[in-house]
PDB file of N, CA and C in Angstrom:
ATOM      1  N   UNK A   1     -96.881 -64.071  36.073  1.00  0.00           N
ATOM      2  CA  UNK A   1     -96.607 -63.460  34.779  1.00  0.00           C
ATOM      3  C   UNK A   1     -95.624 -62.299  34.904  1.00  0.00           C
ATOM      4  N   UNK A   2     -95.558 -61.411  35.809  1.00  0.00           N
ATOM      5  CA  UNK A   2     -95.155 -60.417  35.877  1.00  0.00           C
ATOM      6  C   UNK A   2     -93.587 -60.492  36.652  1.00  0.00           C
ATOM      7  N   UNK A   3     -93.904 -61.687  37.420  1.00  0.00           N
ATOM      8  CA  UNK A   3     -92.252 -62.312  37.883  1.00  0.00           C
ATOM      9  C   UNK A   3     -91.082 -63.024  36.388  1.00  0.00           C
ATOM     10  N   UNK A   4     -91.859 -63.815  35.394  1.00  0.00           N
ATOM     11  CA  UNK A   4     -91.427 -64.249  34.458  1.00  0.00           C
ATOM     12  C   UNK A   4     -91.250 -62.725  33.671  1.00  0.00           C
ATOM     13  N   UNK A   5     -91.378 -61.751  33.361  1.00  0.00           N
ATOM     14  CA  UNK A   5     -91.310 -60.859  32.927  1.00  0.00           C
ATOM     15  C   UNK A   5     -89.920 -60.065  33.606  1.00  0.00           C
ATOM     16  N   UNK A   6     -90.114 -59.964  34.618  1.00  0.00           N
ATOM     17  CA  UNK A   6     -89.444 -59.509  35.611  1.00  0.00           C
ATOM     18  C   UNK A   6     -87.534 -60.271  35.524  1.00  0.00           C
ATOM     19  N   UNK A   7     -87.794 -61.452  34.875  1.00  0.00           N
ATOM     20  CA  UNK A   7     -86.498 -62.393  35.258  1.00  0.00           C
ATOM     21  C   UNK A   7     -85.994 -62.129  34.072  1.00  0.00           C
ATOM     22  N   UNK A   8     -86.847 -62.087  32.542  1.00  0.00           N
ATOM     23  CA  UNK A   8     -86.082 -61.531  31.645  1.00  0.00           C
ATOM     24  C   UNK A   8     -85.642 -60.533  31.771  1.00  0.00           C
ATOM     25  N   UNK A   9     -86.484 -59.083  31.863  1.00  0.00           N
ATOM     26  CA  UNK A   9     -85.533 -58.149  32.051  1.00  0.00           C
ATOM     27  C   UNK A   9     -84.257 -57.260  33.008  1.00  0.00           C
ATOM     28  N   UNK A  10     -84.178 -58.398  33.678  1.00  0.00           N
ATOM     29  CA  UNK A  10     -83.744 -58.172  34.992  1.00  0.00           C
ATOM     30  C   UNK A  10     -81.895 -57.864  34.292  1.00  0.00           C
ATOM     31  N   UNK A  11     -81.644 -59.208  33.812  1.00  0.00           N
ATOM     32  CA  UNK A  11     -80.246 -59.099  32.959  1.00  0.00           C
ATOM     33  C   UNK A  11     -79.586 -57.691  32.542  1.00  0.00           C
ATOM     34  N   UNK A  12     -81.098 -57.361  31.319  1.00  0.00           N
ATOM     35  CA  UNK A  12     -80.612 -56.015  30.675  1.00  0.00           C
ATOM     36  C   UNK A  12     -80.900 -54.922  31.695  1.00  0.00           C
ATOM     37  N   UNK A  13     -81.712 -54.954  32.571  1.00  0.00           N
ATOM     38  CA  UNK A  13     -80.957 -53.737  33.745  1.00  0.00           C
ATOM     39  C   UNK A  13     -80.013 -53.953  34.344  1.00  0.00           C
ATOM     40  N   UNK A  14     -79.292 -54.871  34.781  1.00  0.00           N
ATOM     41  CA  UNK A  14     -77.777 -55.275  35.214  1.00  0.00           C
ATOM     42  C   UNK A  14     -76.703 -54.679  34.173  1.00  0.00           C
ATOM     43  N   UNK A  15     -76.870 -55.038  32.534  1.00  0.00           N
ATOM     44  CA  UNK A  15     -76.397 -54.413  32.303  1.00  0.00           C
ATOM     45  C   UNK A  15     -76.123 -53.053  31.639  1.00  0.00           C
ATOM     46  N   UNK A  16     -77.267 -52.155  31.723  1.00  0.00           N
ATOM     47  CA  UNK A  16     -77.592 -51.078  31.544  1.00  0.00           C
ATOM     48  C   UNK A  16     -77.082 -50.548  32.988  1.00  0.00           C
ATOM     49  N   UNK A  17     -77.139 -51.043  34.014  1.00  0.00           N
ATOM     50  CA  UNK A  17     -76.580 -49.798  35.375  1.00  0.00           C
ATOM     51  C   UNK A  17     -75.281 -50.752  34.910  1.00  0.00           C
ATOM     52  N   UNK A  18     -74.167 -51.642  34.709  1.00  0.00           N
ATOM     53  CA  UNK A  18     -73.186 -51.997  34.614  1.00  0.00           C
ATOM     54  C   UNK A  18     -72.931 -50.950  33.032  1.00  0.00           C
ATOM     55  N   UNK A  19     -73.128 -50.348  32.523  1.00  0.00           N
ATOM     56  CA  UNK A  19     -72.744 -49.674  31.450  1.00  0.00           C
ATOM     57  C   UNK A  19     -72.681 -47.956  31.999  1.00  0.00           C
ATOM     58  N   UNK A  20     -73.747 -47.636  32.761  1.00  0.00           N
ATOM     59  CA  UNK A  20     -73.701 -46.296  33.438  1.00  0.00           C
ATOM     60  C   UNK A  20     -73.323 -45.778  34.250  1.00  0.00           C
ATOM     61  N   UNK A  21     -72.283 -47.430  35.259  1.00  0.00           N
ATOM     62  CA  UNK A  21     -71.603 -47.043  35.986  1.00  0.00           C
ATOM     63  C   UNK A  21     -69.857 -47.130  35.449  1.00  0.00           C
ATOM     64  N   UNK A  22     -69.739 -47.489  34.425  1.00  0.00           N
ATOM     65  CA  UNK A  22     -68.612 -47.539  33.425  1.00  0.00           C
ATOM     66  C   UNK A  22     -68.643 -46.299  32.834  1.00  0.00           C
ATOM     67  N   UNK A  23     -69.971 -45.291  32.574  1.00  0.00           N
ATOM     68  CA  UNK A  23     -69.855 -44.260  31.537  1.00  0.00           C
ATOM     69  C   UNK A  23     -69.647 -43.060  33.252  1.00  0.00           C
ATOM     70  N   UNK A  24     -69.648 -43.754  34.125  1.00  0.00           N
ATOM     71  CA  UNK A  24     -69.864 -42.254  34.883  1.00  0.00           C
ATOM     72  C   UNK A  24     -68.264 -42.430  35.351  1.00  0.00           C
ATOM     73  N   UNK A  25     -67.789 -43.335  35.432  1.00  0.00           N
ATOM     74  CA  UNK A  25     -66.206 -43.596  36.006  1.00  0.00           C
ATOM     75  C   UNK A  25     -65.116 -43.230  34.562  1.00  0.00           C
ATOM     76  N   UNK A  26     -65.555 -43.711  33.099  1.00  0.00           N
ATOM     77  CA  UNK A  26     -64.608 -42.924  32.791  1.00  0.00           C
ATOM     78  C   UNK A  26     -64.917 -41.384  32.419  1.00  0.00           C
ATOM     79  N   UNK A  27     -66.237 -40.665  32.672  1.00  0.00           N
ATOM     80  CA  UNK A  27     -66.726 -39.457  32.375  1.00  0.00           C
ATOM     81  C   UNK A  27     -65.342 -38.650  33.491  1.00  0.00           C
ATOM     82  N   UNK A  28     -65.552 -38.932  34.577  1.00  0.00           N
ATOM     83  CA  UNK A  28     -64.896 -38.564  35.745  1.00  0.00           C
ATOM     84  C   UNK A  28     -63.047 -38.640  35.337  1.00  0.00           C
ATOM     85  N   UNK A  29     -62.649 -39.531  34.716  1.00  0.00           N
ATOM     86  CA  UNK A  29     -61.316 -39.995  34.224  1.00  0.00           C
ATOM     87  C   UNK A  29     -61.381 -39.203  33.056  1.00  0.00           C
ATOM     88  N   UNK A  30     -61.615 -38.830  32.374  1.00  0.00           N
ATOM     89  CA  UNK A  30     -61.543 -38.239  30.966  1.00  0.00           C
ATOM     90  C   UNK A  30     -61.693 -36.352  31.579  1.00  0.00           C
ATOM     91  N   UNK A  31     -62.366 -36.070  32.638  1.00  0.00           N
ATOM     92  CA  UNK A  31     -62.971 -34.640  33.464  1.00  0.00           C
ATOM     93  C   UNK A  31     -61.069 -34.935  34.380  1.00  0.00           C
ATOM     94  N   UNK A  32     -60.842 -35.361  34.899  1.00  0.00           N
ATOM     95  CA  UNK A  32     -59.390 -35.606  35.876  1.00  0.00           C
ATOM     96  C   UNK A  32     -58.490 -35.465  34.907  1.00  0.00           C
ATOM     97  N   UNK A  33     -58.309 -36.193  33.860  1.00  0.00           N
ATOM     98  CA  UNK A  33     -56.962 -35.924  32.316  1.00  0.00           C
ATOM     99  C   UNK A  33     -56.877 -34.537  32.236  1.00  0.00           C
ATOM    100  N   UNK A  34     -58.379 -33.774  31.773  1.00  0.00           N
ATOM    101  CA  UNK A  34     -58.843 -33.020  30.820  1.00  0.00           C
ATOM    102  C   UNK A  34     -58.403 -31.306  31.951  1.00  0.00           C
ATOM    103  N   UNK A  35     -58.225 -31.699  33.655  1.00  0.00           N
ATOM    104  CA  UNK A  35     -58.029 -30.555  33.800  1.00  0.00           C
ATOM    105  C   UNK A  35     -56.541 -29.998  34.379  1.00  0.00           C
ATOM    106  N   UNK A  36     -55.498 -31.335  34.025  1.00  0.00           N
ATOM    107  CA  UNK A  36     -54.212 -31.244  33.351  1.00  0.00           C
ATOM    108  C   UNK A  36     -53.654 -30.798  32.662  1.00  0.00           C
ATOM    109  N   UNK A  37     -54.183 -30.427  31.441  1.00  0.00           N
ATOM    110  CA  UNK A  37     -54.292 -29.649  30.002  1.00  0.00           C
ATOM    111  C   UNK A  37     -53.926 -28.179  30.512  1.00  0.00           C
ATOM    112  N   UNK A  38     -54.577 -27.566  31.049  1.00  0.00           N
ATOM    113  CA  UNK A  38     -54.416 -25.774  31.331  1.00  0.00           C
ATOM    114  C   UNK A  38     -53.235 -25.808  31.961  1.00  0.00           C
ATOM    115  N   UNK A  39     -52.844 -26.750  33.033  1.00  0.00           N
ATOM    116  CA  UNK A  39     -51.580 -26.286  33.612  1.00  0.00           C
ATOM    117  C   UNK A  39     -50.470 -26.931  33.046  1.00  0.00           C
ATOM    118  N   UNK A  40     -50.600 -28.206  32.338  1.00  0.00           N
ATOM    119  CA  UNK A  40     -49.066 -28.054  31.645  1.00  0.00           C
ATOM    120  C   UNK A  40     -48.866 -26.978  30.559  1.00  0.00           C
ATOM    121  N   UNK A  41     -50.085 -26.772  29.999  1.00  0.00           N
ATOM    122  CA  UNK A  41     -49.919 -25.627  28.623  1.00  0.00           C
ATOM    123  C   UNK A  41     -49.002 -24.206  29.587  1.00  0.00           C
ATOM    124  N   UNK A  42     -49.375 -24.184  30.541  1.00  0.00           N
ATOM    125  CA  UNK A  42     -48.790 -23.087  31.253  1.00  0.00           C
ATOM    126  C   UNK A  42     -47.644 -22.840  31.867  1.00  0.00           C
ATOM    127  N   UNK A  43     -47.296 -24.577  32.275  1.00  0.00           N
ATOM    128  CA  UNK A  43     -46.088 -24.924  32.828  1.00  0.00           C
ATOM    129  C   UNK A  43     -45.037 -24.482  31.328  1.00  0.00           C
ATOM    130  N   UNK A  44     -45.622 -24.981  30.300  1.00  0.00           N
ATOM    131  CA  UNK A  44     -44.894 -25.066  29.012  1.00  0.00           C
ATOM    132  C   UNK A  44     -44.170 -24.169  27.872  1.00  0.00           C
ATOM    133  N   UNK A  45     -45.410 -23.334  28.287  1.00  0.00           N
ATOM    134  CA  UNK A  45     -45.187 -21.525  28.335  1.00  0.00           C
ATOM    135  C   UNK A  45     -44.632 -21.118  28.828  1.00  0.00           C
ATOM    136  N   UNK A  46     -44.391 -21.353  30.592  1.00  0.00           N
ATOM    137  CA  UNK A  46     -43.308 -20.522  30.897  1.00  0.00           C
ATOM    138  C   UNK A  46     -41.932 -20.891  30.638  1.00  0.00           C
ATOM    139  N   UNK A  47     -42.099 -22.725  30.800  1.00  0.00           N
ATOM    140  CA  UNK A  47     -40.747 -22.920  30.645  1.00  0.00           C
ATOM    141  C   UNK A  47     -39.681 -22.222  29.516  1.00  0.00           C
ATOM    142  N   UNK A  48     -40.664 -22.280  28.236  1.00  0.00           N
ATOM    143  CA  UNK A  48     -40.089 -22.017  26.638  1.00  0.00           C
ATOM    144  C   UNK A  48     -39.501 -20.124  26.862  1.00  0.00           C
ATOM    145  N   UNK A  49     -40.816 -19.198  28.209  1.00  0.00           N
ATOM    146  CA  UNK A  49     -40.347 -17.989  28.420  1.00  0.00           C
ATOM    147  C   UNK A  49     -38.855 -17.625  28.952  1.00  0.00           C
ATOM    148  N   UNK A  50     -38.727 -18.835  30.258  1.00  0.00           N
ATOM    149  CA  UNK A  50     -38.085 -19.129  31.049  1.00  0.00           C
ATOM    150  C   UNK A  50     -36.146 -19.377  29.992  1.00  0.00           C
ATOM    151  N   UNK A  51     -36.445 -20.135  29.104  1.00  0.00           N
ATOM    152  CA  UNK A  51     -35.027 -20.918  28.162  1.00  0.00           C
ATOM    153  C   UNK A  51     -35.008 -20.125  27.099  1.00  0.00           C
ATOM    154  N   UNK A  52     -35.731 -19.300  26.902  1.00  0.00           N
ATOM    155  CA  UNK A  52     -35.677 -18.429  25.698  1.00  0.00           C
ATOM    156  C   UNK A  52     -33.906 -18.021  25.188  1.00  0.00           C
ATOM    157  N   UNK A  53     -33.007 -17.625  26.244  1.00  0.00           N
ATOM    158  CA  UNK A  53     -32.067 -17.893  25.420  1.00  0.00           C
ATOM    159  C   UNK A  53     -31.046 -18.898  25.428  1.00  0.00           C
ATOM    160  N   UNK A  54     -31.586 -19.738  25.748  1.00  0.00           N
ATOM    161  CA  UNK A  54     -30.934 -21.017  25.190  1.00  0.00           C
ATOM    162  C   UNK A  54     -31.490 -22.017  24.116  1.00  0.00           C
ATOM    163  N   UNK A  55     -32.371 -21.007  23.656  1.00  0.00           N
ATOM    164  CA  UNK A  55     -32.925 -22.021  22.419  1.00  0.00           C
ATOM    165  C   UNK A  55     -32.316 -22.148  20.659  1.00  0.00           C
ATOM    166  N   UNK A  56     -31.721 -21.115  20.967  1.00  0.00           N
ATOM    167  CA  UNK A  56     -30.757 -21.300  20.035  1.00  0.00           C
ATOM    168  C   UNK A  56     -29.488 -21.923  19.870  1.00  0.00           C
ATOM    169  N   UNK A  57     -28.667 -22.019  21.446  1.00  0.00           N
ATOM    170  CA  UNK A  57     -27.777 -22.411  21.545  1.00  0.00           C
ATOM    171  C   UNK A  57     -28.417 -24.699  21.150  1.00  0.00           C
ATOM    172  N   UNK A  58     -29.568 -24.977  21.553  1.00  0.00           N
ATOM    173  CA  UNK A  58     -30.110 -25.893  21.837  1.00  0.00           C
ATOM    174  C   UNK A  58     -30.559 -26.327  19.658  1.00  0.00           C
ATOM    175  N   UNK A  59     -30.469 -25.497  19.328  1.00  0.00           N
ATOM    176  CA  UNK A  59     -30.884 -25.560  17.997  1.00  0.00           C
ATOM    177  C   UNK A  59     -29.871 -26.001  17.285  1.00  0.00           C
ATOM    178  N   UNK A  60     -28.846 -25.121  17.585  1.00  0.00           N
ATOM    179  CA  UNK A  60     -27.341 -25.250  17.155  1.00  0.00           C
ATOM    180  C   UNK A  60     -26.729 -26.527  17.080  1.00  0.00           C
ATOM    181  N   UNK A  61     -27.212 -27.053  18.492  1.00  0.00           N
ATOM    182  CA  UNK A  61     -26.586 -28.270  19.019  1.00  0.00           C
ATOM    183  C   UNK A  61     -26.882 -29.464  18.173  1.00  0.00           C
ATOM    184  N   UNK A  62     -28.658 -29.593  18.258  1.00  0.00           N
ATOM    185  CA  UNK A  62     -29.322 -30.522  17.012  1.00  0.00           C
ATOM    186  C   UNK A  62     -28.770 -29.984  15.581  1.00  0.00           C
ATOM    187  N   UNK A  63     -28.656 -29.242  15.228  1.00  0.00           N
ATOM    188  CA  UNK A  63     -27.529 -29.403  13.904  1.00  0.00           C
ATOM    189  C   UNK A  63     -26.594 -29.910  13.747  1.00  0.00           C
ATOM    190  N   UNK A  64     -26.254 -29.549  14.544  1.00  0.00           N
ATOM    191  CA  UNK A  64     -24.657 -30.482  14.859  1.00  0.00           C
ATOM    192  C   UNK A  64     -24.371 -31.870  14.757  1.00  0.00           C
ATOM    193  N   UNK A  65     -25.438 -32.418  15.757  1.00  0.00           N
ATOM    194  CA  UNK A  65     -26.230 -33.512  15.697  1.00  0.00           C
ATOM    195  C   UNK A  65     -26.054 -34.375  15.024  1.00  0.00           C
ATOM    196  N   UNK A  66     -27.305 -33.623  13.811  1.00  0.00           N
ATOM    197  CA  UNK A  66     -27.702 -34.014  12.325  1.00  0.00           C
ATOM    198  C   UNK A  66     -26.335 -33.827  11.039  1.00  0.00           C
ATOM    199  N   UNK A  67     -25.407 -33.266  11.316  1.00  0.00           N
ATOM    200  CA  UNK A  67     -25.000 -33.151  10.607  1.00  0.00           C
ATOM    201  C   UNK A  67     -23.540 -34.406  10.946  1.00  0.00           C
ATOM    202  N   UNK A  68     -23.495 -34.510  12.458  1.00  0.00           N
ATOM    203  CA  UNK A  68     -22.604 -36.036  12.530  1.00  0.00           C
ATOM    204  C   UNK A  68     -23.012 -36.948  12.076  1.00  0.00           C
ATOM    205  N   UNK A  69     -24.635 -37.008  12.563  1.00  0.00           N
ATOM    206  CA  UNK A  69     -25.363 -38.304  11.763  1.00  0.00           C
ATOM    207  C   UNK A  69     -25.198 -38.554  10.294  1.00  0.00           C
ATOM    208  N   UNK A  70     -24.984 -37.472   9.433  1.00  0.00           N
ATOM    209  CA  UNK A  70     -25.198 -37.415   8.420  1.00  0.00           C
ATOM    210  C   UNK A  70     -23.657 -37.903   7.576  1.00  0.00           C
ATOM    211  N   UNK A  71     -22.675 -37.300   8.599  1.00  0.00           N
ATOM    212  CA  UNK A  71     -21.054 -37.592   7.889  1.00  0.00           C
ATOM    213  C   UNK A  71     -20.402 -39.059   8.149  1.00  0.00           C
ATOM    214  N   UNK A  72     -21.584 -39.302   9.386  1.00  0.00           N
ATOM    215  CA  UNK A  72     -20.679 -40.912   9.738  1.00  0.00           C
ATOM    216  C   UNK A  72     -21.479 -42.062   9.380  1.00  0.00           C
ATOM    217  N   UNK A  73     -22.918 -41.668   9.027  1.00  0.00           N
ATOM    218  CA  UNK A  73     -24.075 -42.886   8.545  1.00  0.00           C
ATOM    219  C   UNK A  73     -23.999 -42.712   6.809  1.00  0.00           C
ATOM    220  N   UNK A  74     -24.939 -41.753   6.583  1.00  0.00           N
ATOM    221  CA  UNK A  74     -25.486 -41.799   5.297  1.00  0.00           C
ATOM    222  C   UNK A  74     -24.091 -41.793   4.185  1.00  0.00           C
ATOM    223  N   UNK A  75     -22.963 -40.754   4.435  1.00  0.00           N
ATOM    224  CA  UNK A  75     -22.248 -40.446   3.227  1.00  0.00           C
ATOM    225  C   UNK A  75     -21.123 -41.506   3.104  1.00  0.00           C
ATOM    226  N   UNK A  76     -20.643 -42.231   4.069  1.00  0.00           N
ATOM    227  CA  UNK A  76     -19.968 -43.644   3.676  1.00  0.00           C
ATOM    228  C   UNK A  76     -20.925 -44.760   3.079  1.00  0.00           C
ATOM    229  N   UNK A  77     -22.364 -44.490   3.313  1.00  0.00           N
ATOM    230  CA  UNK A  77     -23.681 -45.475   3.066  1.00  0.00           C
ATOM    231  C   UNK A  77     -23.987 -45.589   1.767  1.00  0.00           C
ATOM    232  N   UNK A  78     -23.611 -43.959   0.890  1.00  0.00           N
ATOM    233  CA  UNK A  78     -24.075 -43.854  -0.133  1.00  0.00           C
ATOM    234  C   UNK A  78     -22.471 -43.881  -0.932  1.00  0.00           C
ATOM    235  N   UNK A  79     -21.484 -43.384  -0.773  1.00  0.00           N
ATOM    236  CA  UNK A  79     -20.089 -44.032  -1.558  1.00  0.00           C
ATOM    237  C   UNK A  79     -19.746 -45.872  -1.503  1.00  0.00           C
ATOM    238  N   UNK A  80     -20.211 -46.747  -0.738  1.00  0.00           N
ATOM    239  CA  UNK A  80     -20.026 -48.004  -0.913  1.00  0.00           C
ATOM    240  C   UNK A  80     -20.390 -49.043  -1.538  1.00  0.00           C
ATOM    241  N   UNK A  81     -20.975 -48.377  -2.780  1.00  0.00           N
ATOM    242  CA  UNK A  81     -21.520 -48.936  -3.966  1.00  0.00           C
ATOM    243  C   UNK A  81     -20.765 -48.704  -4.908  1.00  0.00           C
ATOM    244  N   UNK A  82     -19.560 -48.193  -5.119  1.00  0.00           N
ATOM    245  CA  UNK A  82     -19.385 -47.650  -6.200  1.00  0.00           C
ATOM    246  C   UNK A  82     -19.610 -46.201  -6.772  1.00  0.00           C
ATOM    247  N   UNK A  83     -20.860 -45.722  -6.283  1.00  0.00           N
ATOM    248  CA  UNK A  83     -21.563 -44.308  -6.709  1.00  0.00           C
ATOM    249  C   UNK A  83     -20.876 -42.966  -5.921  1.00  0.00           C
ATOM    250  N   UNK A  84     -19.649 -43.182  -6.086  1.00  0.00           N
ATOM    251  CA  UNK A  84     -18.709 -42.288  -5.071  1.00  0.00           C
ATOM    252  C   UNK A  84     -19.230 -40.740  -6.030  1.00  0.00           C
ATOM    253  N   UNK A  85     -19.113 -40.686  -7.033  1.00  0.00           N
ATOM    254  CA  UNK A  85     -19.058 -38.859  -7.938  1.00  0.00           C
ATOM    255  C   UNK A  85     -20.735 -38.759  -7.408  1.00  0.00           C
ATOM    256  N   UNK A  86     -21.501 -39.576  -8.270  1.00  0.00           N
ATOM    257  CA  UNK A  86     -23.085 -39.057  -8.352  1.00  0.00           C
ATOM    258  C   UNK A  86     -23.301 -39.026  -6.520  1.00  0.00           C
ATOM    259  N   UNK A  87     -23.027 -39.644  -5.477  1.00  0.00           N
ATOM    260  CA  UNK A  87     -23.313 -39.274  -4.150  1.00  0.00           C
ATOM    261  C   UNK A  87     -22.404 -37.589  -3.638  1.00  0.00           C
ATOM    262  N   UNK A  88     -21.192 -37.942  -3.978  1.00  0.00           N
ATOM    263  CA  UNK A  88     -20.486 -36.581  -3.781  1.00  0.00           C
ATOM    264  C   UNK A  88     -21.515 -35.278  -4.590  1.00  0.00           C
ATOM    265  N   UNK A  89     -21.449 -35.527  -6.179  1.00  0.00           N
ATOM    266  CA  UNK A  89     -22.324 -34.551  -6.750  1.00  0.00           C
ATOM    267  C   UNK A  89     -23.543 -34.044  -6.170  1.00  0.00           C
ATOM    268  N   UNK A  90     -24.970 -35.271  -5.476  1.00  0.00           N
ATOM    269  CA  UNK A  90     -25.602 -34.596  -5.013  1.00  0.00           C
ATOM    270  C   UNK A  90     -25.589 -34.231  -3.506  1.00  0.00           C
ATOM    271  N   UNK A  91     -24.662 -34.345  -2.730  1.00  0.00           N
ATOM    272  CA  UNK A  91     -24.630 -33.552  -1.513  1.00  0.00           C
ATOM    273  C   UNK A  91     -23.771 -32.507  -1.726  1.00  0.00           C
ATOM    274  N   UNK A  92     -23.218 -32.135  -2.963  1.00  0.00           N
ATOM    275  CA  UNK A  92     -22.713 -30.810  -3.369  1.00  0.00           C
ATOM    276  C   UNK A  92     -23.984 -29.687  -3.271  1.00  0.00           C
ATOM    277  N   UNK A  93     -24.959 -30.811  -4.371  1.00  0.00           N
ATOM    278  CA  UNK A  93     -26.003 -29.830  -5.307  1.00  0.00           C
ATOM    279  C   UNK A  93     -26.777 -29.477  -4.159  1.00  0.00           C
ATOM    280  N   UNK A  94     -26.970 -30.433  -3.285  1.00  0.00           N
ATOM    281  CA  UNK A  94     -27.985 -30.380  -2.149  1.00  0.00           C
ATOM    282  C   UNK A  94     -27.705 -29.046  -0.671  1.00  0.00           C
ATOM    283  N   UNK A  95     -26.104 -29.264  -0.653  1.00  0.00           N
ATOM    284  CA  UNK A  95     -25.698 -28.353   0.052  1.00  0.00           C
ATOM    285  C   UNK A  95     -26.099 -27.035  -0.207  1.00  0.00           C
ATOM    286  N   UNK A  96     -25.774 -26.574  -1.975  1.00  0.00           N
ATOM    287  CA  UNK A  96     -25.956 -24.909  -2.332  1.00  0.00           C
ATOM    288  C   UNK A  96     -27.280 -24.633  -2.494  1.00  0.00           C
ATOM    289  N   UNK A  97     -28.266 -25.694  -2.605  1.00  0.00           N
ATOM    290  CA  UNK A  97     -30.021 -25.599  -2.657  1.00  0.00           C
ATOM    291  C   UNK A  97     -30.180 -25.124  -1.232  1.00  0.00           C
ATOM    292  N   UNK A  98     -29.777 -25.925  -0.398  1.00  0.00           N
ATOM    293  CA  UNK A  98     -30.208 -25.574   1.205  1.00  0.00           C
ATOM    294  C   UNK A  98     -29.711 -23.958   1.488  1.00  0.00           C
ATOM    295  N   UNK A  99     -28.263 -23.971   0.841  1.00  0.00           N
ATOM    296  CA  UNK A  99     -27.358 -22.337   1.428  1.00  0.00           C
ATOM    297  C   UNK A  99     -28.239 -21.483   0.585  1.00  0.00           C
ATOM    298  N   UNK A 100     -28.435 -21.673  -0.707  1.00  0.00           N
ATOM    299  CA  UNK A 100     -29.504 -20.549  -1.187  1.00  0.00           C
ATOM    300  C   UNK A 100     -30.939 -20.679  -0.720  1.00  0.00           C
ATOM    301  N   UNK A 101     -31.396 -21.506  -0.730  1.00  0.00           N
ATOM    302  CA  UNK A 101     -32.873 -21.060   0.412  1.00  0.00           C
ATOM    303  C   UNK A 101     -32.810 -20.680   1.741  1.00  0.00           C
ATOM    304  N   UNK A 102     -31.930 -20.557   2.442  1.00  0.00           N
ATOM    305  CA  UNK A 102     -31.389 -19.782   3.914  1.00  0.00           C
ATOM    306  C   UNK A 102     -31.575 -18.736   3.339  1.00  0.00           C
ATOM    307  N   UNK A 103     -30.321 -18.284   2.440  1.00  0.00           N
ATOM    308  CA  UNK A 103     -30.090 -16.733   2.005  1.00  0.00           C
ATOM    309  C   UNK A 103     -31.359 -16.065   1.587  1.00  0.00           C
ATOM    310  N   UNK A 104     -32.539 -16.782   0.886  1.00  0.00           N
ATOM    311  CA  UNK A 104     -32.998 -16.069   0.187  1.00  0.00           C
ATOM    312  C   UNK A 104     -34.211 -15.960   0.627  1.00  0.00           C
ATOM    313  N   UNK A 105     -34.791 -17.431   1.749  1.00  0.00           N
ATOM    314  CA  UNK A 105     -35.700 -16.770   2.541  1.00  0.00           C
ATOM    315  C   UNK A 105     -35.578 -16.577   3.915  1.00  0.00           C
ATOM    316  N   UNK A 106     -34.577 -15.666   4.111  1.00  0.00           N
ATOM    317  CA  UNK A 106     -33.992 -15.528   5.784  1.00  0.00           C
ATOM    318  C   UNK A 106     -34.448 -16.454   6.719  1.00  0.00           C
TER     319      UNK A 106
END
C-alpha cells in the first residue's frame, strides 16, 4: 500500500525539486544581473562627469542632425502634393512657435 502510494507521489516530488532547482538557479541569475546595476550606474556617472563639456557640443550636433533630416526627408515629402504654401506656411508658423518658446522659457 504504501509502495503504491509512494509511486504516485513520487512524480510530483520530481517535479517539485525540478521546480526548486530552476527557482534557485534563476534566484542566483537574477542576484548576478542585479549586482551590475551599482557599477554601471557609477560607471555612467562618471562618464556623463567625465564629457561634461562636450555635451553640448554633442547636442548641437543632434540638431543638426534633425534638422538635415528634416530639410532633405519631410519638406520635399510635404511640397509633392501640390500643398507647396499650406506646408511652407506651417513650418513658418512652426518655426516662430518653437523660437518663441526658447525665448520665453529659457
Amino acid at each position: 500500500m504504501v509502495c503504491k502510494m509512494f509511486l504516485k507521489v513520487q512524480p510530483f516530488l520530481f517535479l517539485l525539486e525540478q521546480m526548486l532547482n530552476l527557482e534557485s538557479r534563476l534566484s542566483m541569475w537574477v542576484l548576478c544581473q542585479l549586482s551590475w546595476s551599482p557599477i554601471g550606474a557609477i560607471m555612467g556617472a562618471a562618464l556623463v562627469m567625465w564629457m561634461m563639456a562636450i555635451i553640448p557640443y554633442a547636442l548641437a550636433f543632434a540638431a543638426g542632425a534633425m534638422i538635415f533630416v528634416v530639410t532633405e526627408e519631410l519638406i520635399p515629402e510635404s511640397q509633392a502634393n501640390g500643398n507647396t504654401d499650406m506646408a511652407t506656411l506651417g513650418l513658418m508658423v512652426g518655426f516662430v512657435v518653437m523660437m518663441v518658446m526658447d525665448v520665453a522659457l529659457g
